[in-house]
PDB file of N, CA and C in Angstrom:
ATOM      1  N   UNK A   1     128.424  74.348 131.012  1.00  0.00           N
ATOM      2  CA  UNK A   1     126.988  74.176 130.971  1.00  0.00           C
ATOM      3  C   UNK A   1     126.567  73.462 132.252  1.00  0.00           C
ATOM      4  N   UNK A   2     125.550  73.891 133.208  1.00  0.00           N
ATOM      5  CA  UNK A   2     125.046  73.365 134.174  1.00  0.00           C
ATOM      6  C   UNK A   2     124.450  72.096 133.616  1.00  0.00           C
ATOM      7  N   UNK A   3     123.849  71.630 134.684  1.00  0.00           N
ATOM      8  CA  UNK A   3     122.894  70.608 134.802  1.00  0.00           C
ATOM      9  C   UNK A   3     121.537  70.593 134.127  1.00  0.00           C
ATOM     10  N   UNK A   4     121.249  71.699 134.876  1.00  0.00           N
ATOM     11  CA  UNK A   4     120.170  72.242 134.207  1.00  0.00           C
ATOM     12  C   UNK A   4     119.774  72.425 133.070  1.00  0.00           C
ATOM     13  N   UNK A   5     120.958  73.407 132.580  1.00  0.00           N
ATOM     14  CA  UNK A   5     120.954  73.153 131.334  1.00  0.00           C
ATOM     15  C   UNK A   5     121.262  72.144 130.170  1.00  0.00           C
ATOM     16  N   UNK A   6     121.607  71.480 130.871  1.00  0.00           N
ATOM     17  CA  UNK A   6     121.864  70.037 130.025  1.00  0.00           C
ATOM     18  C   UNK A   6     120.535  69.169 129.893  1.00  0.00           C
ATOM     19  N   UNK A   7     119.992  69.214 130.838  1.00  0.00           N
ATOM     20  CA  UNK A   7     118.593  68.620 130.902  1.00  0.00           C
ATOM     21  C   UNK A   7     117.556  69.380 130.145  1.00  0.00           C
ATOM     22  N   UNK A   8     117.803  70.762 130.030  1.00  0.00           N
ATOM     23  CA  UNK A   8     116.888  71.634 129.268  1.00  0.00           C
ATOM     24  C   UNK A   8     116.824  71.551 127.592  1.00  0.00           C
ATOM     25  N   UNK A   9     118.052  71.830 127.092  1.00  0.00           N
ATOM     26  CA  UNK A   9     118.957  71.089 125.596  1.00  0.00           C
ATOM     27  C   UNK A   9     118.437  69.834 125.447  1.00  0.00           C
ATOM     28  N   UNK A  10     118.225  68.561 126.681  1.00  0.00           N
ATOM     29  CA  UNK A  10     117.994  67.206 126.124  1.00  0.00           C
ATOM     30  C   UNK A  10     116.313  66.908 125.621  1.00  0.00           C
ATOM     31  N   UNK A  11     116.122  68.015 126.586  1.00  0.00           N
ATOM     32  CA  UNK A  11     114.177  67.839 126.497  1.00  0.00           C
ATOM     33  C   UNK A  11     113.856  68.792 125.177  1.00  0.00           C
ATOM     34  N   UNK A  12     114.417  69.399 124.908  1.00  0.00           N
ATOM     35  CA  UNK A  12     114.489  70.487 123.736  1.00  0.00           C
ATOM     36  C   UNK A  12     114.854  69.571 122.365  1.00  0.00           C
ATOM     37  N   UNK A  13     115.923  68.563 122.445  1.00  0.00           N
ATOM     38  CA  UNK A  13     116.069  67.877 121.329  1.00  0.00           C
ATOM     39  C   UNK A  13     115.541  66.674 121.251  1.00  0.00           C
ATOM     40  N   UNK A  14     114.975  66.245 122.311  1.00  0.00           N
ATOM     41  CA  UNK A  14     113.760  65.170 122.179  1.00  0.00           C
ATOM     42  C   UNK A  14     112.248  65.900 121.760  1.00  0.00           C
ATOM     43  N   UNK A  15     111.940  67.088 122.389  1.00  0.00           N
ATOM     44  CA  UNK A  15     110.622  67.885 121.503  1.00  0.00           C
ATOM     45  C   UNK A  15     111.516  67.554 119.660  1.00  0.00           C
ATOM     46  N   UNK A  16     112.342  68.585 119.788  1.00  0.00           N
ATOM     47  CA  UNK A  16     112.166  68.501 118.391  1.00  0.00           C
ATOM     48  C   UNK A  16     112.678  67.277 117.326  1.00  0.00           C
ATOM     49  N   UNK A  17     113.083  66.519 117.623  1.00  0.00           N
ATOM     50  CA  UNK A  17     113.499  64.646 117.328  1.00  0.00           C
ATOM     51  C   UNK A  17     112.035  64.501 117.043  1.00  0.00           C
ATOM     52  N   UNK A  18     110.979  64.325 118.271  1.00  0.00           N
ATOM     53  CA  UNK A  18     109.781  63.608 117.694  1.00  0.00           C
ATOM     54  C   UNK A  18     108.986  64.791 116.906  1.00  0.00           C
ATOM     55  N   UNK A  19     109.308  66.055 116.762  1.00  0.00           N
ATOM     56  CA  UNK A  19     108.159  67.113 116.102  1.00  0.00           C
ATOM     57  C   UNK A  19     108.305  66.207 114.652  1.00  0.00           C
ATOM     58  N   UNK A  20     110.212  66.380 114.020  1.00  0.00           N
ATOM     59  CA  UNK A  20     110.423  65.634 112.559  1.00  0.00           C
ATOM     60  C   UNK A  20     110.135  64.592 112.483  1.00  0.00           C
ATOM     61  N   UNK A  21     109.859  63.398 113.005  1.00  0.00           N
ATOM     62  CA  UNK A  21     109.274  62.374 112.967  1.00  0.00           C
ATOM     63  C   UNK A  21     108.000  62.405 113.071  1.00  0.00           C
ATOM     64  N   UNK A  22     107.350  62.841 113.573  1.00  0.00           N
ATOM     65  CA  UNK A  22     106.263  63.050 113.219  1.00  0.00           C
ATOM     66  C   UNK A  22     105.516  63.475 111.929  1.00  0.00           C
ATOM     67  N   UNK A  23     106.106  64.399 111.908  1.00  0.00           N
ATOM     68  CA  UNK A  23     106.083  65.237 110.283  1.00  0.00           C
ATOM     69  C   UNK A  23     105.901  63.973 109.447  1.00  0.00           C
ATOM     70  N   UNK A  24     107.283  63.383 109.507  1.00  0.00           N
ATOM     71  CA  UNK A  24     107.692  62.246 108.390  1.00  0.00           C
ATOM     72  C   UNK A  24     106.542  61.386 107.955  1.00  0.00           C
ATOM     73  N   UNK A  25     105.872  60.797 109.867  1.00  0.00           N
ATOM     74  CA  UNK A  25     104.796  60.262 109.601  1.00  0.00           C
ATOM     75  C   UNK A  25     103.245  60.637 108.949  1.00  0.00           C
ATOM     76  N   UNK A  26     103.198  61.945 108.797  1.00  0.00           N
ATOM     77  CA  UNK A  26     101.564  62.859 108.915  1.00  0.00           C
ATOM     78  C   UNK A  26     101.158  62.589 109.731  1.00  0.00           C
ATOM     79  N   UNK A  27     101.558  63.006 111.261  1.00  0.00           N
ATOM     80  CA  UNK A  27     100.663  62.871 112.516  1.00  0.00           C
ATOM     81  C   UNK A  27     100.730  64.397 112.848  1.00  0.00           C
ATOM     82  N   UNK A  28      99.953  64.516 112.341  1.00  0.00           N
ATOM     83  CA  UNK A  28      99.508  66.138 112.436  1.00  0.00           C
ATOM     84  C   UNK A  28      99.074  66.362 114.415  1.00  0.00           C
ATOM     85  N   UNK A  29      98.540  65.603 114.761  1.00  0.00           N
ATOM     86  CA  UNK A  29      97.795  65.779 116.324  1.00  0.00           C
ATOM     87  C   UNK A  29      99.173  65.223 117.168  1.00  0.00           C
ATOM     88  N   UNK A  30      99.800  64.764 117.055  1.00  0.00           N
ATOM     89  CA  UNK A  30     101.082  64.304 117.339  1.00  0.00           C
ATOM     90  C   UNK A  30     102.087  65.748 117.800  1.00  0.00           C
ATOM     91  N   UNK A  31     102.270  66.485 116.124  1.00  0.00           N
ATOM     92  CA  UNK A  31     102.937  67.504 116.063  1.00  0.00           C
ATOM     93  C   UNK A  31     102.579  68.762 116.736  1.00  0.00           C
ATOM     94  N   UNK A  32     100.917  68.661 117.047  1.00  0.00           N
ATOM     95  CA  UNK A  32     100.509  69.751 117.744  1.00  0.00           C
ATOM     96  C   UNK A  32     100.736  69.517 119.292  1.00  0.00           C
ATOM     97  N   UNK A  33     100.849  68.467 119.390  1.00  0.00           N
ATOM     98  CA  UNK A  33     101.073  68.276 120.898  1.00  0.00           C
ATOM     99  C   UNK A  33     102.475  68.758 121.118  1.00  0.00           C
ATOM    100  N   UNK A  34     103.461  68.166 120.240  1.00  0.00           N
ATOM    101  CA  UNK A  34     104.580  68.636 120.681  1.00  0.00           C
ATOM    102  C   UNK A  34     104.949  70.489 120.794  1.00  0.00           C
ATOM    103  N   UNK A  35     104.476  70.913 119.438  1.00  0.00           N
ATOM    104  CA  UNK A  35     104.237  72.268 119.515  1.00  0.00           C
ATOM    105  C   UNK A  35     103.866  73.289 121.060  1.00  0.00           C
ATOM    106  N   UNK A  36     103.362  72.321 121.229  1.00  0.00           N
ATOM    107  CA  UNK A  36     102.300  73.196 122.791  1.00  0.00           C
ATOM    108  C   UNK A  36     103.291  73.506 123.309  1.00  0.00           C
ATOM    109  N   UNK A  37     103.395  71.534 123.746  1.00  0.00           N
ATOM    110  CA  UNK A  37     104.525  71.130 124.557  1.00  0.00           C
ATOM    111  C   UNK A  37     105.766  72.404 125.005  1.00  0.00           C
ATOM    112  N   UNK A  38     106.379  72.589 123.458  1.00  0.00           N
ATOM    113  CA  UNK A  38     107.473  72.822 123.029  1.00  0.00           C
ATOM    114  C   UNK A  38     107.622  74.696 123.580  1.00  0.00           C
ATOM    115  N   UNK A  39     106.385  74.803 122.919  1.00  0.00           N
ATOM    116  CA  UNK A  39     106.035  77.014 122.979  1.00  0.00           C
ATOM    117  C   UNK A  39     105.300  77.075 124.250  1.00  0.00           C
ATOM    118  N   UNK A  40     105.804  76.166 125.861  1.00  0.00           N
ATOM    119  CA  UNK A  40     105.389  76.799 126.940  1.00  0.00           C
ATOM    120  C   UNK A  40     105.871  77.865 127.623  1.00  0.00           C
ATOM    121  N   UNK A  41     107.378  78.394 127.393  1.00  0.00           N
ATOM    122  CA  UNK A  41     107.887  79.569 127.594  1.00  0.00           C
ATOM    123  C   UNK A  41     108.914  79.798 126.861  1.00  0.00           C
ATOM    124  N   UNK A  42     109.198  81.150 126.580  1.00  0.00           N
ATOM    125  CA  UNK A  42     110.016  81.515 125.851  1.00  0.00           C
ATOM    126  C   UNK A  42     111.307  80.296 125.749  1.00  0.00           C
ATOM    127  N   UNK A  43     111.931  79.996 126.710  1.00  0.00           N
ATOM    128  CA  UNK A  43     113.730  79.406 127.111  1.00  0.00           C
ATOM    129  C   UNK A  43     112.865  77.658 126.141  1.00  0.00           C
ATOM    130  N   UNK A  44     111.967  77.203 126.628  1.00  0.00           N
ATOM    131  CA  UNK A  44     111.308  76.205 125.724  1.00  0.00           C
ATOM    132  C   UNK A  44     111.058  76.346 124.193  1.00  0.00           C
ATOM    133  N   UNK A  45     110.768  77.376 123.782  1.00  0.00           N
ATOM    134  CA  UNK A  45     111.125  78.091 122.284  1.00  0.00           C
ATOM    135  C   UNK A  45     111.908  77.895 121.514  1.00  0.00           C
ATOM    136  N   UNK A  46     112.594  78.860 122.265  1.00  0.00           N
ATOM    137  CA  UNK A  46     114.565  79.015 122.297  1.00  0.00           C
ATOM    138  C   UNK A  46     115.159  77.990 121.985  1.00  0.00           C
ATOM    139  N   UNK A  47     115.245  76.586 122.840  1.00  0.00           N
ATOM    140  CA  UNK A  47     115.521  75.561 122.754  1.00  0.00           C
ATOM    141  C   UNK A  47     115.422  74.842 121.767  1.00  0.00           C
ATOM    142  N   UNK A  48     113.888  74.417 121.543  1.00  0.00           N
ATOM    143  CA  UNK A  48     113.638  73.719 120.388  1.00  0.00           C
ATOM    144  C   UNK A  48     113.749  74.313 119.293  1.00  0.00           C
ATOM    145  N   UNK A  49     113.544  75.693 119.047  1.00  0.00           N
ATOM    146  CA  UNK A  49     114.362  75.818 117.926  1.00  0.00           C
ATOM    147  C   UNK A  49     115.519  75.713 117.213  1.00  0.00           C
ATOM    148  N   UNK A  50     116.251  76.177 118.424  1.00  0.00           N
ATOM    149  CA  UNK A  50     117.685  75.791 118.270  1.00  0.00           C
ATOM    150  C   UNK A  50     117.569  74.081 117.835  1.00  0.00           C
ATOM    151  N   UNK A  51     117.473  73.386 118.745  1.00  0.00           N
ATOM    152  CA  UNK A  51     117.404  71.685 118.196  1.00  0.00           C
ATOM    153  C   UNK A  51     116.928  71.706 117.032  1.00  0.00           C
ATOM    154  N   UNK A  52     115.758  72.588 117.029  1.00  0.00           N
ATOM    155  CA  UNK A  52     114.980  71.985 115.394  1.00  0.00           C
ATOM    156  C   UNK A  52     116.184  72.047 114.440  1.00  0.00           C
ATOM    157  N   UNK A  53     116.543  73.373 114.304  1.00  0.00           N
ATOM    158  CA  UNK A  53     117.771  74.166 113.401  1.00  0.00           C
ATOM    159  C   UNK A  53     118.982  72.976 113.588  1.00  0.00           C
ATOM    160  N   UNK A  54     119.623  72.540 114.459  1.00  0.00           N
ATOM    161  CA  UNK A  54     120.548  71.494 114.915  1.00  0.00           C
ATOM    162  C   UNK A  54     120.255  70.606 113.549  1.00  0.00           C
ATOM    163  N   UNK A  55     119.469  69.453 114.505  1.00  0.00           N
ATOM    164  CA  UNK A  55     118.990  68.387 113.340  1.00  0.00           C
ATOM    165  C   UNK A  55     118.564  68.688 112.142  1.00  0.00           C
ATOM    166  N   UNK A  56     118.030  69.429 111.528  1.00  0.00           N
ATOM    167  CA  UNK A  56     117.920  70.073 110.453  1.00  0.00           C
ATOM    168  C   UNK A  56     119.592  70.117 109.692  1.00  0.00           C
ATOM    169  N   UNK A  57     120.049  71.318 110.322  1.00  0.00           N
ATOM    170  CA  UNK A  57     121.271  71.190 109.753  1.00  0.00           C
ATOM    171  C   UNK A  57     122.679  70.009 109.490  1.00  0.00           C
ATOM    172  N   UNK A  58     122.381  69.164 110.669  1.00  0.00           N
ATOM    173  CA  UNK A  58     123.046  67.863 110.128  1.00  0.00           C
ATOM    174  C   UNK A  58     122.756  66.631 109.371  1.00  0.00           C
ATOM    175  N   UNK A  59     121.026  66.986 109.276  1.00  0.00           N
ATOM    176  CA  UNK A  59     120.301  65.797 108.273  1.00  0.00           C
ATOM    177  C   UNK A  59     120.729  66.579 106.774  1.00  0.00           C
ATOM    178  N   UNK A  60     120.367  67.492 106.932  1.00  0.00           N
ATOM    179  CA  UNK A  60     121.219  68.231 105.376  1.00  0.00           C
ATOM    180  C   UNK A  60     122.772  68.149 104.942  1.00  0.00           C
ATOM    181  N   UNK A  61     123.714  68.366 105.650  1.00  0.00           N
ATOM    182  CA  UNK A  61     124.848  67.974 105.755  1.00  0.00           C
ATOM    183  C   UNK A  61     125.137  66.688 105.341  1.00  0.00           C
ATOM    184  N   UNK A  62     124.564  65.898 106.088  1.00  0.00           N
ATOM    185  CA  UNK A  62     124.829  64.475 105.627  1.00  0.00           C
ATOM    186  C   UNK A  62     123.843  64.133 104.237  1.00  0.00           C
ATOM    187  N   UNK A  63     123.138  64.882 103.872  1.00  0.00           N
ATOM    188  CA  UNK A  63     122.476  64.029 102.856  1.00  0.00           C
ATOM    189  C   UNK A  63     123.121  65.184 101.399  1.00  0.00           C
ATOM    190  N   UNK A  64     123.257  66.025 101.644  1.00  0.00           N
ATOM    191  CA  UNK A  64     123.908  66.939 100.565  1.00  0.00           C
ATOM    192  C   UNK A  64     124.978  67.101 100.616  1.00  0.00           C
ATOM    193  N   UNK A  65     125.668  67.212 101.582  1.00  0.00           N
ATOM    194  CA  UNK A  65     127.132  67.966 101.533  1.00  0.00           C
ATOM    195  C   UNK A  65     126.515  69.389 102.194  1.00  0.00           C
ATOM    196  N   UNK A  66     127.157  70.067 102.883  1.00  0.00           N
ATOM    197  CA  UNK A  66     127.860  71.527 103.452  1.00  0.00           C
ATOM    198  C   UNK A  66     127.318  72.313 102.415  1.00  0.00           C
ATOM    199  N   UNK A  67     128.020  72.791 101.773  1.00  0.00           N
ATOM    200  CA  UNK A  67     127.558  73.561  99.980  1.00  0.00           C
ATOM    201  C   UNK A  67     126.235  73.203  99.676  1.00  0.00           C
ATOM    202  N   UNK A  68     126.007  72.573  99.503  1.00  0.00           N
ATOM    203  CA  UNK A  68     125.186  72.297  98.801  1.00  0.00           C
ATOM    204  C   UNK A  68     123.419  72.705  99.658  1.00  0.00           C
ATOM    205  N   UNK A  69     123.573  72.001 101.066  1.00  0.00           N
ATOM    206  CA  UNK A  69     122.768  72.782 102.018  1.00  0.00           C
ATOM    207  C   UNK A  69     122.683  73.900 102.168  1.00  0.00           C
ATOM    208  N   UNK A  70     123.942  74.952 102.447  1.00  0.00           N
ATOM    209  CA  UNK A  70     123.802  76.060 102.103  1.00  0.00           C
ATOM    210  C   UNK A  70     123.419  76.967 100.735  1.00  0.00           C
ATOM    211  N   UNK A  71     123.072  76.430 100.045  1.00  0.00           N
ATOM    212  CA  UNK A  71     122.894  77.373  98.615  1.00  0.00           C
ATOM    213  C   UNK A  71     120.965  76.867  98.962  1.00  0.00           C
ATOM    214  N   UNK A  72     120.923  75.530  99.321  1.00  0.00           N
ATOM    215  CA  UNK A  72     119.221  75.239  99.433  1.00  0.00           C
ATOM    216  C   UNK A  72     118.923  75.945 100.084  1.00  0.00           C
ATOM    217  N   UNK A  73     119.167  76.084 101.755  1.00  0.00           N
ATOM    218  CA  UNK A  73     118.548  77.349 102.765  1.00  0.00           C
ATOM    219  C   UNK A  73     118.572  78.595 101.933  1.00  0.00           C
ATOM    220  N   UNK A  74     119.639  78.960 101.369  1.00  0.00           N
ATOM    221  CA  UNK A  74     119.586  79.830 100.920  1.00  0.00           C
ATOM    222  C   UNK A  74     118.163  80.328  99.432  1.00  0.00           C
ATOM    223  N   UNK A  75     118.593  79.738  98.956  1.00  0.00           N
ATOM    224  CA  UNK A  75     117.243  79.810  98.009  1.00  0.00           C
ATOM    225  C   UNK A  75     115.779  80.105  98.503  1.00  0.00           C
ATOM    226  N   UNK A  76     115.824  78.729  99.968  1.00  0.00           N
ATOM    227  CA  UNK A  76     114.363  78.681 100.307  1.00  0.00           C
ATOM    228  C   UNK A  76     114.247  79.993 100.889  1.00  0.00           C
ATOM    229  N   UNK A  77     115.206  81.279 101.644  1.00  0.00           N
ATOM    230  CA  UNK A  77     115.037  82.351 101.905  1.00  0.00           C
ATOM    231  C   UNK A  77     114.754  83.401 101.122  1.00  0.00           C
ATOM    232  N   UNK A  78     115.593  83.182 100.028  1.00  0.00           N
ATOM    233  CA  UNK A  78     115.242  84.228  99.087  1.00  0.00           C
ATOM    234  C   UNK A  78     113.761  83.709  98.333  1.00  0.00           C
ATOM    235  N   UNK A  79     113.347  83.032  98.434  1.00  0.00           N
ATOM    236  CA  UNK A  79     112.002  82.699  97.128  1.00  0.00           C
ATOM    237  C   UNK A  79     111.116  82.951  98.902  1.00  0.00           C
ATOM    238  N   UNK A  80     111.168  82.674  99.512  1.00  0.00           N
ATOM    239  CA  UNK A  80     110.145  83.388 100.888  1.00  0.00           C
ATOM    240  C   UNK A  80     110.108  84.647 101.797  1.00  0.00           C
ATOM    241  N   UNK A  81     111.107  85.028 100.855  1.00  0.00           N
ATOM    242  CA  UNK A  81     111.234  86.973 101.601  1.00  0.00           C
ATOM    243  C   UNK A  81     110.446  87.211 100.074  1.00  0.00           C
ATOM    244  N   UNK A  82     110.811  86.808  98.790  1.00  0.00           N
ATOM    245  CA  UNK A  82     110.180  87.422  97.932  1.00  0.00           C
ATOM    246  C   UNK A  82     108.280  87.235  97.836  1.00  0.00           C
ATOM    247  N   UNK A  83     108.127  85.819  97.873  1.00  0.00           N
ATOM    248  CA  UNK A  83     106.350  85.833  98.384  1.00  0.00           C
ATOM    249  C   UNK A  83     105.863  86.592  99.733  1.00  0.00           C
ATOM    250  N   UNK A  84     106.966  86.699 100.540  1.00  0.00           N
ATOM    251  CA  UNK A  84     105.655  87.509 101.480  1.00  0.00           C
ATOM    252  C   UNK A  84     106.176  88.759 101.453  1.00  0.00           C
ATOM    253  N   UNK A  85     106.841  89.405 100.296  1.00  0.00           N
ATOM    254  CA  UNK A  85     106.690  91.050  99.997  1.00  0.00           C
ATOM    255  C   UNK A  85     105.708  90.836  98.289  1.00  0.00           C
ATOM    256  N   UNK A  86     105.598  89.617  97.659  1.00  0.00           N
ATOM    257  CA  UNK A  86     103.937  89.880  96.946  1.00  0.00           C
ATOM    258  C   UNK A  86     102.971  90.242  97.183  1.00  0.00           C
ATOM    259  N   UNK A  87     102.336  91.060  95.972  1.00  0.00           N
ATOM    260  CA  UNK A  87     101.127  91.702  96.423  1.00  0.00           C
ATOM    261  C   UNK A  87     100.027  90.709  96.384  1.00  0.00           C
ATOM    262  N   UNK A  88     100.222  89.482  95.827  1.00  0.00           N
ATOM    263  CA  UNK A  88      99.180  88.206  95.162  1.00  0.00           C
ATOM    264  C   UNK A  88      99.743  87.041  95.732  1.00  0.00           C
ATOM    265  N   UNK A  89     100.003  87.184  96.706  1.00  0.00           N
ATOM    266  CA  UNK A  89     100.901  85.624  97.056  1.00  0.00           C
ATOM    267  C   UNK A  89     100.193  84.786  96.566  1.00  0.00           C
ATOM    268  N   UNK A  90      98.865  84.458  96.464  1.00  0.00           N
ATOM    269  CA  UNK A  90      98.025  83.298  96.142  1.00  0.00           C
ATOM    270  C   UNK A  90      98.421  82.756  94.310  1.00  0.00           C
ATOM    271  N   UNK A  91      98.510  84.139  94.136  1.00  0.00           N
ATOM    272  CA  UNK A  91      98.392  83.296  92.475  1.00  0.00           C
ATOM    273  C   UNK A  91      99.974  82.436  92.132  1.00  0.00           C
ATOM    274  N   UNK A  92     100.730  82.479  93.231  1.00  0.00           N
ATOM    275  CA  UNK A  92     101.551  81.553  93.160  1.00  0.00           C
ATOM    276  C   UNK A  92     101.581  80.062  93.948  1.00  0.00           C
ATOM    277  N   UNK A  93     100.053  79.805  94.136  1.00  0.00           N
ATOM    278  CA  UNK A  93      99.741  78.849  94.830  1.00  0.00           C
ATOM    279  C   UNK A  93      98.622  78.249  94.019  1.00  0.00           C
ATOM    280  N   UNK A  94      98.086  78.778  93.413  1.00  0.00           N
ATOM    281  CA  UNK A  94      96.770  78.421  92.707  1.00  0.00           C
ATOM    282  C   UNK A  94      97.113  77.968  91.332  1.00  0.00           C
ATOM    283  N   UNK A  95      98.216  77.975  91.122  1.00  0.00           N
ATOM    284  CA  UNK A  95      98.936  77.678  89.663  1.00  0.00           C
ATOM    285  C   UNK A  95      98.043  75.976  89.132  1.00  0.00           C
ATOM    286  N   UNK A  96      97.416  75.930  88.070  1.00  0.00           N
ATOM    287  CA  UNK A  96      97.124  74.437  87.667  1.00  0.00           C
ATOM    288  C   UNK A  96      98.326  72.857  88.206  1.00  0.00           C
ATOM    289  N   UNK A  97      98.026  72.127  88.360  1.00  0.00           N
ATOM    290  CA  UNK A  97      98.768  70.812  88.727  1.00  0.00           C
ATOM    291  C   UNK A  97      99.175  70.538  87.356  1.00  0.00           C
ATOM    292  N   UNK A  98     100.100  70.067  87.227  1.00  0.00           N
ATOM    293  CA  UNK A  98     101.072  69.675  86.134  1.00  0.00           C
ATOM    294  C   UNK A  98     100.381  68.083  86.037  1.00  0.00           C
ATOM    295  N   UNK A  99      99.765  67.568  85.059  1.00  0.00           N
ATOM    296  CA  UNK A  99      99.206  66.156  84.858  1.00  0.00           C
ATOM    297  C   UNK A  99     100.476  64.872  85.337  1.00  0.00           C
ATOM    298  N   UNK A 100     100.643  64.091  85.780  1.00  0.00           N
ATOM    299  CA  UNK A 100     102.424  63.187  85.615  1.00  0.00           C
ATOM    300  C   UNK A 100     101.562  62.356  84.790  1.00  0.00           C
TER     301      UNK A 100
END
């Protein structure tokens, strides 16, 4: 790996380091900045996604176990290929709030 690219990977996992922290916080204007930031060209994309996917996958790892992350991604794919081939996606959003 060049230089370059090492510097490209570091700015890529610092975008996406503060996108999840942000999140964490609700700094919505925060997250859009980084977003911009982040989708100025494709290889900037690329990057932070990859990072996003990175940290993602080792905050899961460590907080579930291996298995156990994998069966969650997995789920969250299958229940989101199945809503966006619904013909009503909404009425699975509009469902009443459960009282606690």
């Amino acid at each position: 790996m060049s230089t370059a690219e090492r510097r490209l990977a570091a700015r890529a996992n610092q975008r996406a380091a503060a996108f999840i922290r942000f999140h964490l916080l609700d700094d919505h204007e925060a997250m859009h900045y980084v977003l911009a930031d982040a989708g100025a060209d494709d290889v900037s994309r690329l990057g932070f996604t990859t990072a996003l996917a990175s940290i993602a996958a080792s905050i899961a790892t460590a907080s579930v176990g291996r298995e156990a992350a994998l069966a969650y991604l997995k789920a969250i794919a299958e229940t989101s290929a199945a809503l966006s081939d619904a013909e009503d996606i909404d009425r699975y959003f509009d469902r009443p709030q459960d009282p606690d």
